[in-house]
PDB file of N, CA and C in Angstrom:
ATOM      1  N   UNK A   1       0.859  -1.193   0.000  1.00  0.00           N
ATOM      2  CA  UNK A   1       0.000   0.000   0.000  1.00  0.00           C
ATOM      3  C   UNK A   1       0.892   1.240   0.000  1.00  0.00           C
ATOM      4  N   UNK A   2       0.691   2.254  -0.850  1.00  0.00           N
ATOM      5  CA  UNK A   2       1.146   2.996  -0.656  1.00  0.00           C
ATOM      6  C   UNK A   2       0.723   4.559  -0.046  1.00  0.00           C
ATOM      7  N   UNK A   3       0.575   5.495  -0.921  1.00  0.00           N
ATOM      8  CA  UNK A   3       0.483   7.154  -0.052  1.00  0.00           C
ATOM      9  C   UNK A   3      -1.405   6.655   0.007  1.00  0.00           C
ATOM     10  N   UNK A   4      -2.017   6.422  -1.236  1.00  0.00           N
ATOM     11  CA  UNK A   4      -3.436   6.230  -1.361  1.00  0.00           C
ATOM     12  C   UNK A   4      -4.308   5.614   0.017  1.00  0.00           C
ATOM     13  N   UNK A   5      -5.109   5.996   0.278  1.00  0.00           N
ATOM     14  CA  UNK A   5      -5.842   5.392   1.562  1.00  0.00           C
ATOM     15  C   UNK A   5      -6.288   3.938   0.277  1.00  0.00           C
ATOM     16  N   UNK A   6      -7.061   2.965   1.267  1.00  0.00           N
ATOM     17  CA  UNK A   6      -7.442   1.478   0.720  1.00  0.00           C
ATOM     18  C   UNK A   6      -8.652   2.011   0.024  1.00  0.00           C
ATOM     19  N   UNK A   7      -9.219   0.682  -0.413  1.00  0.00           N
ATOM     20  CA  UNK A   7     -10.464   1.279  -1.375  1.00  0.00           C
ATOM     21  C   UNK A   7     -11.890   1.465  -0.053  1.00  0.00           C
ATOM     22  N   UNK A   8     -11.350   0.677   0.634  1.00  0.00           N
ATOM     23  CA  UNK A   8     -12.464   0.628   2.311  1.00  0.00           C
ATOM     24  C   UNK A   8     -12.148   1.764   2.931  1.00  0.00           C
ATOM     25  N   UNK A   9     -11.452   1.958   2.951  1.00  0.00           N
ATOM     26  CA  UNK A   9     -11.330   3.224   3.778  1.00  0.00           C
ATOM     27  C   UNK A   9     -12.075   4.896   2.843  1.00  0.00           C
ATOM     28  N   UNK A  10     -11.516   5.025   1.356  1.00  0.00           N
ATOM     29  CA  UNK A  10     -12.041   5.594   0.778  1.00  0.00           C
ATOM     30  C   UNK A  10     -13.691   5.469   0.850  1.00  0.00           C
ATOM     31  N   UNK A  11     -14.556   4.209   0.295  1.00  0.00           N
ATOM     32  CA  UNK A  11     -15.402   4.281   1.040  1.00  0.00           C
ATOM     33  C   UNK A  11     -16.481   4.915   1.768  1.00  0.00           C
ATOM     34  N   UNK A  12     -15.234   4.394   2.904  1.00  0.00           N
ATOM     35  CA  UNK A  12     -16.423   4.841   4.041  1.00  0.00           C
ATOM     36  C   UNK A  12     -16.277   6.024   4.153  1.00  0.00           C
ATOM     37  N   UNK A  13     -15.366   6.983   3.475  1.00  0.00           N
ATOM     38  CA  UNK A  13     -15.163   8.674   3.918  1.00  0.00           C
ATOM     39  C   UNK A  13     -16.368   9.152   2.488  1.00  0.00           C
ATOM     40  N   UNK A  14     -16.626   8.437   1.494  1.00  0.00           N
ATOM     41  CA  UNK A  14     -17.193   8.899   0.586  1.00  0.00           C
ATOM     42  C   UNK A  14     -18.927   8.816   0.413  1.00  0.00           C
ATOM     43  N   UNK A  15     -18.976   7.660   0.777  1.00  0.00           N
ATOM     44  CA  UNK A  15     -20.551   7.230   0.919  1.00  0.00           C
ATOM     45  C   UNK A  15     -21.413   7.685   1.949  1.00  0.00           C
ATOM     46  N   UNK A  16     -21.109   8.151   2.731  1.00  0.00           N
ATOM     47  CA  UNK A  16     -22.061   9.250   3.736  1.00  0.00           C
ATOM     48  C   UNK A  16     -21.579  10.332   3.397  1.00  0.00           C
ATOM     49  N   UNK A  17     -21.276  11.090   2.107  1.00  0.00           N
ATOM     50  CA  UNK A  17     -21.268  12.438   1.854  1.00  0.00           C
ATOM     51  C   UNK A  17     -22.209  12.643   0.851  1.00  0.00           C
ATOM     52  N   UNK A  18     -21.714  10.845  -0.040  1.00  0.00           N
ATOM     53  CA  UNK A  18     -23.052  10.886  -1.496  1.00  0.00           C
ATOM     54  C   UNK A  18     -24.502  10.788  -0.860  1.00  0.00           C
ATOM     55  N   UNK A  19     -24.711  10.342   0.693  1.00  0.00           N
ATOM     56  CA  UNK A  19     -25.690   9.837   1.156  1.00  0.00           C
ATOM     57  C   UNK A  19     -26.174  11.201   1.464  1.00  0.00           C
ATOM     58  N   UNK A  20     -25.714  12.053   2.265  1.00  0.00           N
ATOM     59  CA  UNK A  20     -26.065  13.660   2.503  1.00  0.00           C
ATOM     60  C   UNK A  20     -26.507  14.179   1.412  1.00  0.00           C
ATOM     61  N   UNK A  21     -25.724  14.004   0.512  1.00  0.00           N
ATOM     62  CA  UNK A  21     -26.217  14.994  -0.501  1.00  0.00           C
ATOM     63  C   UNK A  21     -26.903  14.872  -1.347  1.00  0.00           C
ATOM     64  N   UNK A  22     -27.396  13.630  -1.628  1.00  0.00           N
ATOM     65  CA  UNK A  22     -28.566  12.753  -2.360  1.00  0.00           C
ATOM     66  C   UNK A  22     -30.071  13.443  -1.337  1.00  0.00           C
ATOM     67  N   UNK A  23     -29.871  12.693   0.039  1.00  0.00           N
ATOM     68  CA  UNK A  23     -30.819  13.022   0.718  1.00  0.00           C
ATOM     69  C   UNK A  23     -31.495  14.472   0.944  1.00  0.00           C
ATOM     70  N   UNK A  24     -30.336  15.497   0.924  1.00  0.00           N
ATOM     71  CA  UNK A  24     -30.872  16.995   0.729  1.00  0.00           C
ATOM     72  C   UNK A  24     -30.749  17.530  -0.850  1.00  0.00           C
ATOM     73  N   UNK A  25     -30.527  16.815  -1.643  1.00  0.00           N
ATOM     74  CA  UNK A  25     -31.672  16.973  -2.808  1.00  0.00           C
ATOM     75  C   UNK A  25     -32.954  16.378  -3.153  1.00  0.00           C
ATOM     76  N   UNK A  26     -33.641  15.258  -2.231  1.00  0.00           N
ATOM     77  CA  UNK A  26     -34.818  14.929  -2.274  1.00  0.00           C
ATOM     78  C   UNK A  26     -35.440  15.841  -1.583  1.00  0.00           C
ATOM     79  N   UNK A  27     -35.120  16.483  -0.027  1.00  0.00           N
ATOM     80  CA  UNK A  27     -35.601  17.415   0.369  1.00  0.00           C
ATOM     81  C   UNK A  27     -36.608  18.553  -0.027  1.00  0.00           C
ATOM     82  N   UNK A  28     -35.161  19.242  -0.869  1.00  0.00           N
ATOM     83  CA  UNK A  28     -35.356  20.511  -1.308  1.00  0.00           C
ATOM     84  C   UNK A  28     -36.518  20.336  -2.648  1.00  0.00           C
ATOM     85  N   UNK A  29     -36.342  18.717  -3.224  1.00  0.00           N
ATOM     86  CA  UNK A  29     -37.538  18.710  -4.272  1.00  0.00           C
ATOM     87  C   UNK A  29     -38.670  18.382  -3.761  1.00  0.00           C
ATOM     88  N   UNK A  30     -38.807  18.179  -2.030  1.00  0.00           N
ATOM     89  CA  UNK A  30     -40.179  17.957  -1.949  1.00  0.00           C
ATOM     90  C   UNK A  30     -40.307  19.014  -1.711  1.00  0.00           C
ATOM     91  N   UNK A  31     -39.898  19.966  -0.641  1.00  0.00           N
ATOM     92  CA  UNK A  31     -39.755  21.281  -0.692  1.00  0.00           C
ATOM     93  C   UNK A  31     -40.414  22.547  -1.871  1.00  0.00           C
ATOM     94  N   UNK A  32     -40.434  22.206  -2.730  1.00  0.00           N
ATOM     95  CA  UNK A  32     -40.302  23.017  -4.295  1.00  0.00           C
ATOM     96  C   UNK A  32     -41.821  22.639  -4.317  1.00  0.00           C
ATOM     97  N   UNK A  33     -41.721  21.179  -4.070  1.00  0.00           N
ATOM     98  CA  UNK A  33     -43.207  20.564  -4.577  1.00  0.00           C
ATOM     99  C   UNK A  33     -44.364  20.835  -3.865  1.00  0.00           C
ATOM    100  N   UNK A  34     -43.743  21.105  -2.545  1.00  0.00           N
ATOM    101  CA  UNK A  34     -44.699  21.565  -1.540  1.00  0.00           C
ATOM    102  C   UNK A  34     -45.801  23.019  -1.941  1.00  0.00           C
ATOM    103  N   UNK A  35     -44.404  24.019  -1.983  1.00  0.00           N
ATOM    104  CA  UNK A  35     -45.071  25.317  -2.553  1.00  0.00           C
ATOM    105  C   UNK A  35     -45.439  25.722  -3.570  1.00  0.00           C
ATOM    106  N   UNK A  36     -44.810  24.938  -4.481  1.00  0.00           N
ATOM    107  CA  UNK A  36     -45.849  24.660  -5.685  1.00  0.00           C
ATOM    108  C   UNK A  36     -47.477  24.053  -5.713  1.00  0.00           C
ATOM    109  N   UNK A  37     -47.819  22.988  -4.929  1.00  0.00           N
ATOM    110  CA  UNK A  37     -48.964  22.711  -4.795  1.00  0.00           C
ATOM    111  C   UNK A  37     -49.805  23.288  -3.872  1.00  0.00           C
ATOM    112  N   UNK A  38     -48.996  24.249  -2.729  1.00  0.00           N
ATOM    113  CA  UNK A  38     -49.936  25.052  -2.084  1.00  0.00           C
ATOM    114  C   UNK A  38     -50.248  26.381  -2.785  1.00  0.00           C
ATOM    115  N   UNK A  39     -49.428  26.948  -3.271  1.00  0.00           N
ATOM    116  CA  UNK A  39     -49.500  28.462  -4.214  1.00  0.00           C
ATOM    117  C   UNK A  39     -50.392  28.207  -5.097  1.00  0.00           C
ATOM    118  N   UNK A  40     -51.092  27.091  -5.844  1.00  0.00           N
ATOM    119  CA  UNK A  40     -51.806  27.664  -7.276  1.00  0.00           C
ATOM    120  C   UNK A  40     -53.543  27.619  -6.618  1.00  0.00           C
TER     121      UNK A  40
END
C-alpha cells in the first residue's frame, strides 16, 4: 500500500457524503413541490 488510503477506507469517507447529498436533494424537491402545490 502505498500514499493512497485502501479502497475501504475511501469508502467509508465517501458514501455518507453521497448519502447527505442525495438526501438533501430529495428534500429541497419535496420542498419546491410543496409550494408549488400550495401556491396555485
Amino acid at each position: 500500500m502505498g500514499i493512497e488510503p485502501t479502497l475501504s477506507a475511501w469508502k467509508a469517507e465517501v458514501l455518507p457524503l453521497n448519502y447527505a447529498r442525495i438526501q438533501s436533494t430529495i428534500e429541497k424537491a419535496f420542498i419546491s413541490i410543496k409550494k408549488y402545490k400550495y401556491s396555485s
